[in-house]
Protein backbone atom coordinates (compact mmCIF):
# COMPACT_ATOMS: atom_id res chain seq x y z
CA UNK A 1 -18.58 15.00 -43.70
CA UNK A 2 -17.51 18.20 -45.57
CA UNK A 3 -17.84 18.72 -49.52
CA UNK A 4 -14.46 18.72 -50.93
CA UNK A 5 -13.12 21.89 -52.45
CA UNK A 6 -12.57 22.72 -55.88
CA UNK A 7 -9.54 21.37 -57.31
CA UNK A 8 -6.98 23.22 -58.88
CA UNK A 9 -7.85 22.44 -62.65
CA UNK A 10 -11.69 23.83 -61.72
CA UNK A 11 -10.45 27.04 -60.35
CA UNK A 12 -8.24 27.32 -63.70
CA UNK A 13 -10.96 26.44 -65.63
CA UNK A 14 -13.17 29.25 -63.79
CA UNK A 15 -10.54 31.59 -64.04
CA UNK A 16 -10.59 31.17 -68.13
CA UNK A 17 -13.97 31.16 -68.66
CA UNK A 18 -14.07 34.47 -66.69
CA UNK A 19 -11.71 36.23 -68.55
CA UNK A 20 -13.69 34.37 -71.49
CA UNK A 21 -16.92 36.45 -70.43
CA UNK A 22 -15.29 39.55 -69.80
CA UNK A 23 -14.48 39.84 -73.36
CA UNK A 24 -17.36 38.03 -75.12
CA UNK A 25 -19.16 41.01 -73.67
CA UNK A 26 -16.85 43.38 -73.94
CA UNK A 27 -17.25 42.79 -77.79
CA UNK A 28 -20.98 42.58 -78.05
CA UNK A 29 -20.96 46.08 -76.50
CA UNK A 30 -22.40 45.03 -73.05
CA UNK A 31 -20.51 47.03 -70.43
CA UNK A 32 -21.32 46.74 -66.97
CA UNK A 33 -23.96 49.30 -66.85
CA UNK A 34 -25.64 47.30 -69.18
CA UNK A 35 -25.52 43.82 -67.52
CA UNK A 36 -26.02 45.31 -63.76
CA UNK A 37 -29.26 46.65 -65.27
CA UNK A 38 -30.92 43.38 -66.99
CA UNK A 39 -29.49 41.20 -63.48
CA UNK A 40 -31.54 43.76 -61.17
CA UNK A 41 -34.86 42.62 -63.58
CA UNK A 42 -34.43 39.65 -62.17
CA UNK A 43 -32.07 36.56 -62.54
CA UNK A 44 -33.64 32.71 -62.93
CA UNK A 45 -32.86 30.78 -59.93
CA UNK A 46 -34.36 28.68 -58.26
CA UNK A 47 -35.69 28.58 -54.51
CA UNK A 48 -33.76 26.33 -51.93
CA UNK A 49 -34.14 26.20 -47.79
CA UNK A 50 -31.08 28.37 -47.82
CA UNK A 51 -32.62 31.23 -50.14
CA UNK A 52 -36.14 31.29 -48.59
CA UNK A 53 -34.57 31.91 -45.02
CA UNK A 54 -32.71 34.67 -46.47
CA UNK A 55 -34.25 36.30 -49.11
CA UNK A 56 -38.03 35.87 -47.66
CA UNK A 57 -38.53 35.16 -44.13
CA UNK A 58 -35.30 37.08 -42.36
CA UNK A 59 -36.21 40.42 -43.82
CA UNK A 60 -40.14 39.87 -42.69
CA UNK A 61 -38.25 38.86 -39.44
CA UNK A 62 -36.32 42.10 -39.31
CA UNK A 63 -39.35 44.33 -40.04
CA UNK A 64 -41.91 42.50 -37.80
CA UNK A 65 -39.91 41.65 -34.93
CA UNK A 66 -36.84 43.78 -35.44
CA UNK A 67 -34.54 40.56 -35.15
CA UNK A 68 -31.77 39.87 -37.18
CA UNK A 69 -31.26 36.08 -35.81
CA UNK A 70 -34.14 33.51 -36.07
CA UNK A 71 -32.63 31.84 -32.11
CA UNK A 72 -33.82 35.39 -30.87
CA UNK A 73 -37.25 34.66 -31.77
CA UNK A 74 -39.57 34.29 -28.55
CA UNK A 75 -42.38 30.93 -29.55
CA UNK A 76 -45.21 33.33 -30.45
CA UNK A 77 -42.96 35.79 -33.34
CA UNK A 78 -42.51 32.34 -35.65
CA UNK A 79 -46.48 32.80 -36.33
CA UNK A 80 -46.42 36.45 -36.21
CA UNK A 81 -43.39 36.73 -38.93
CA UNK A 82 -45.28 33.91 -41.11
CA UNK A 83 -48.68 35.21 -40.75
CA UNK A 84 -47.04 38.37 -42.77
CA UNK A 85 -44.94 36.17 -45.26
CA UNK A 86 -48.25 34.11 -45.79
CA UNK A 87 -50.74 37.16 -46.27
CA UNK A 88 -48.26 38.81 -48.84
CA UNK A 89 -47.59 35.83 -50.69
CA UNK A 90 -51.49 34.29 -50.86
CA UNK A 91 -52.16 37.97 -52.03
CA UNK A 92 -49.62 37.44 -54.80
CA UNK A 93 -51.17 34.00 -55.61
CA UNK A 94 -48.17 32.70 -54.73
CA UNK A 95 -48.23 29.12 -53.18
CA UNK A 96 -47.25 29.32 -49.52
CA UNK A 97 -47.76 25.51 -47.21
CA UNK A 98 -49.05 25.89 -43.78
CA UNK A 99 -46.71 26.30 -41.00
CA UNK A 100 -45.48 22.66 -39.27
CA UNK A 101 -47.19 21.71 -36.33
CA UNK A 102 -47.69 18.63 -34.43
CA UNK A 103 -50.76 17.82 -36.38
CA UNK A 104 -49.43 18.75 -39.68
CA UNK A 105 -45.73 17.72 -39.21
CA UNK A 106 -44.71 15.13 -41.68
């Protein structure tokens, strides 16, 4: 089943608020510059299945496999890519699980 799309009173409301935003900054003095610069510091968001493939593993992929698409991976460049990904986060102290196999596999 597909999510159903934003109705027409949402996309008003979004519209509004946007234009609400523009000028809320605009008056506190916060041009673009300003905002672009604090956003690349870092935004709060948190991690989902969607933003780990992207933001994490597929540019590990690119760099240790030179693959842009995870169905071009032969079996052995899954452990290759993640034994990167899991080296660099570990040395972070960043939590990283073990990779699913058939004796780990929930």
């Amino acid at each position: 089943m597909s999510e159903k799309l934003k109705t027409s009173a949402q996309r008003n409301a979004f519209h509004l608020w946007c234009g609400q935003l523009a000028e809320q900054l605009n008056d506190a003095g916060l041009d673009q510059k300003v905002v672009f610069d604090a956003m690349r510091e870092g935004v709060d968001i948190p991690w989902t299945k969607e933003t780990v493939k992207e933001n994490l593993w597929k540019p590990v992929q690119r760099a240790v496999v030179n693959k842009h698409f995870s169905e071009q991976l032969a079996i052995n460049e899954h452990n290759d890519i993640y034994l990167v990904l899991h080296r660099w986060l570990s040395s972070k102290g960043y939590p990283c699980p073990p990779f699913p196999s058939k004796d780990n596999y929930d």
